[in-house]
Protein backbone atom coordinates (compact mmCIF):
# COMPACT_ATOMS: atom_id res chain seq x y z
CA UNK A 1 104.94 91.55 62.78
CA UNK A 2 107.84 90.94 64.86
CA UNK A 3 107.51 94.89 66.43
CA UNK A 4 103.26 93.90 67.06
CA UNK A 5 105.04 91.01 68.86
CA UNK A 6 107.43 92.82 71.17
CA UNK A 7 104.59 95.22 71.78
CA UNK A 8 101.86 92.60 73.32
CA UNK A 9 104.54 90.72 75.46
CA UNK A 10 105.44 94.39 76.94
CA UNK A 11 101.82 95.26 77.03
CA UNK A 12 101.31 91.88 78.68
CA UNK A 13 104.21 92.16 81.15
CA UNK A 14 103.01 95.54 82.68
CA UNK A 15 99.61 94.53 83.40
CA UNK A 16 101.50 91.34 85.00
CA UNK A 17 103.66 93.67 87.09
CA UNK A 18 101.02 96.58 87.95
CA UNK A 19 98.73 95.01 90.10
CA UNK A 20 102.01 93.51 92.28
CA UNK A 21 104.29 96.75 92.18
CA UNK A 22 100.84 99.17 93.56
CA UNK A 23 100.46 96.49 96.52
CA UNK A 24 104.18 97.21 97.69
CA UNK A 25 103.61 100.58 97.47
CA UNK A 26 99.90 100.39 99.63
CA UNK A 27 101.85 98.12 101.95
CA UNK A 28 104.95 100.62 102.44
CA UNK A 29 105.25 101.94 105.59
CA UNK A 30 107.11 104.97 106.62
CA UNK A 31 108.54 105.29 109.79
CA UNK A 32 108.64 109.28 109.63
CA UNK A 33 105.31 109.09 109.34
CA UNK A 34 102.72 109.24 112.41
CA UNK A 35 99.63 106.98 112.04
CA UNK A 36 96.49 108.17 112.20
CA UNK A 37 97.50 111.99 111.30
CA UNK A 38 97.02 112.98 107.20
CA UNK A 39 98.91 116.17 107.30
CA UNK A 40 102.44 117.04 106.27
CA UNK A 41 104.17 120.25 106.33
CA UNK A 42 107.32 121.19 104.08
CA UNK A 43 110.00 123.45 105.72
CA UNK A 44 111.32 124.71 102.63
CA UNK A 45 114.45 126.58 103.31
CA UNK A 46 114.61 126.32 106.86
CA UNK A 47 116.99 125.99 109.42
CA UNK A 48 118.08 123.02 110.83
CA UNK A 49 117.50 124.80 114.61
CA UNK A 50 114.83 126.21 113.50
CA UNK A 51 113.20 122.94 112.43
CA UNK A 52 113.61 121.31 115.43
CA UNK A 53 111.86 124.24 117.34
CA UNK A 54 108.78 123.97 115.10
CA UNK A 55 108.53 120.13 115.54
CA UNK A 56 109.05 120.17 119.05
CA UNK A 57 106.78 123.27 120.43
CA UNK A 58 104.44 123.44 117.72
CA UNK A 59 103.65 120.49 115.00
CA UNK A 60 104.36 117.64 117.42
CA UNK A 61 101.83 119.15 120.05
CA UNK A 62 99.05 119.76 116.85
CA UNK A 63 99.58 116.23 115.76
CA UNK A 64 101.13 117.22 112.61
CA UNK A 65 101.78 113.68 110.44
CA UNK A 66 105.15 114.39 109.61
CA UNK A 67 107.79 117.14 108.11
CA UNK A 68 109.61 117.34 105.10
């Protein structure tokens, strides 16, 4: 009985808390982020330099979103 108990008020506390932890999340805004723009690219495994090259001659002109 006193498991059933524990259960419901845990049950009951994340349907409390869902609704108010996804509207943070909606409302989070990231300042790497360009508005407007959807895409993202991930550099995996490349150079710093080489980075800053891409972002500066070729995403940033294409109106890339962002880089990871």
């Amino acid at each position: 009985m006193q498991s059933t108990l524990v259960g419901l008020l845990c049950l009951a506390a994340a349907a409390v808390a869902a609704p108010v932890s996804s509207n943070i999340i909606i409302n989070h805004k990231n300042p790497n982020y360009v508005p407007g723009h959807d895409v993202i690219v991930h550099l995996f495994e490349w150079k710093w330099n080489d980075i800053g090259d891409e972002c500066e001659n070729f995403l940033g002109p294409m109106g890339y979103a962002g880089v990871q």
